[in-house]
C-alpha atoms as a PDB file:
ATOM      1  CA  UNK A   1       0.000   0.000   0.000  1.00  0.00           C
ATOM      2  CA  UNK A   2       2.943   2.082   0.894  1.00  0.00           C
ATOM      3  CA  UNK A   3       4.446   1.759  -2.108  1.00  0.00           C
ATOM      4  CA  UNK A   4       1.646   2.606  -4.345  1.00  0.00           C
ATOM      5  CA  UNK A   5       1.005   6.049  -2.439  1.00  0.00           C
ATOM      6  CA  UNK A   6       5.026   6.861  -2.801  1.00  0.00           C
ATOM      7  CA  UNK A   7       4.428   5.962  -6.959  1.00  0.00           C
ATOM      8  CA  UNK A   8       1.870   8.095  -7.137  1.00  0.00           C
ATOM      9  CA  UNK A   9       3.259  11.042  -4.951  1.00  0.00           C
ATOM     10  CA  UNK A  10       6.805  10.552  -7.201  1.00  0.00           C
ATOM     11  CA  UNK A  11       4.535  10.347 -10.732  1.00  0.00           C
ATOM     12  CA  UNK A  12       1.959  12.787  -9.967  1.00  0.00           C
ATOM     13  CA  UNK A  13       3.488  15.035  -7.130  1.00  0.00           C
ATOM     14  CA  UNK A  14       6.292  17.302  -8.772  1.00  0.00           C
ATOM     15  CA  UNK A  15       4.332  18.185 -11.792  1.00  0.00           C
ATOM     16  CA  UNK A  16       1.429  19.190  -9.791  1.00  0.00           C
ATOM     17  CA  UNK A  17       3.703  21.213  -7.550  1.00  0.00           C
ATOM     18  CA  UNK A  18       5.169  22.583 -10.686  1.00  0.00           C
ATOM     19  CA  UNK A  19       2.343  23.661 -12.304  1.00  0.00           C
ATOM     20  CA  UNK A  20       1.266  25.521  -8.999  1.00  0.00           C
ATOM     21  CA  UNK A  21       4.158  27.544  -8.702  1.00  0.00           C
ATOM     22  CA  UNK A  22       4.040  28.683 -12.436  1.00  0.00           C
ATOM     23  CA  UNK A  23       0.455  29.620 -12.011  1.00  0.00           C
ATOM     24  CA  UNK A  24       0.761  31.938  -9.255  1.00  0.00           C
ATOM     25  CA  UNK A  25       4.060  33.381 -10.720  1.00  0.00           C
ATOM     26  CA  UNK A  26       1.592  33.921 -13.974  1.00  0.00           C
ATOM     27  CA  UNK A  27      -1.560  35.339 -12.122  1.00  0.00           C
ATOM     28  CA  UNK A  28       0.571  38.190 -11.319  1.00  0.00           C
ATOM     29  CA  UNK A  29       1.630  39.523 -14.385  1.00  0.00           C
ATOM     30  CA  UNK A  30      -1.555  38.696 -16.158  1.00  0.00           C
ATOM     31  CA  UNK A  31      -3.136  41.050 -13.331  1.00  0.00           C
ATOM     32  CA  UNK A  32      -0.226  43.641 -14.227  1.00  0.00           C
ATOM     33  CA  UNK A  33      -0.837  43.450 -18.101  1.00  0.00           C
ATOM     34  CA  UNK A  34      -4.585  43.660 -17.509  1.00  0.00           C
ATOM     35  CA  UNK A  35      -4.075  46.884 -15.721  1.00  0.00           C
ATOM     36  CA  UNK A  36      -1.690  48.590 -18.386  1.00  0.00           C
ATOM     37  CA  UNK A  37      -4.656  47.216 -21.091  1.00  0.00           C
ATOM     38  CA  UNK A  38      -6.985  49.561 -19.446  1.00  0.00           C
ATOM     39  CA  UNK A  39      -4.693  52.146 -18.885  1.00  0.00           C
ATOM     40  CA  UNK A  40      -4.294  52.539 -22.677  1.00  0.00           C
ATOM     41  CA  UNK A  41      -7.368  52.248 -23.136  1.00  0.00           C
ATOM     42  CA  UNK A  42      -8.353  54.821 -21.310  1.00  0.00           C
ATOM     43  CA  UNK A  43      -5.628  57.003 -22.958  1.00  0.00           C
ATOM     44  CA  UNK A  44      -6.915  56.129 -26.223  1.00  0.00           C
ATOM     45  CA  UNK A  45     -10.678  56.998 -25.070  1.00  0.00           C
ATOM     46  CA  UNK A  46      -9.363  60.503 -24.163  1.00  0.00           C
ATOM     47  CA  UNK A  47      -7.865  61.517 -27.105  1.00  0.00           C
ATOM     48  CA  UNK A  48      -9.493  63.620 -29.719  1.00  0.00           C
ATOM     49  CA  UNK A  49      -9.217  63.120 -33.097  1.00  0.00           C
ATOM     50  CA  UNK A  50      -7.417  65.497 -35.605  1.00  0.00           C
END
């Protein structure tokens, strides 16, 4: 039984951990480029043409 659960911690647990990490790392700078999205367009929205 033991050495089922350490199999499927060894198969299964680093890529799950991995994929954690590089989704909070992500989150971050998707929050950051959503922010300078609506900055420009906002900038764009207050310009006039001509």
């Amino acid at each position: 039984m033991m050495e089922n659960w350490a199999t499927i911690i060894g198969n299964w647990g680093f890529p799950i951990a991995v994929s954690i990490y590089l989704l909070v790392r992500i989150e971050g700078k998707l929050e950051h480029l959503t922010e300078s999205i609506r900055g420009l367009s906002e900038a764009i929205g207050r310009q006039t043409p001509g």
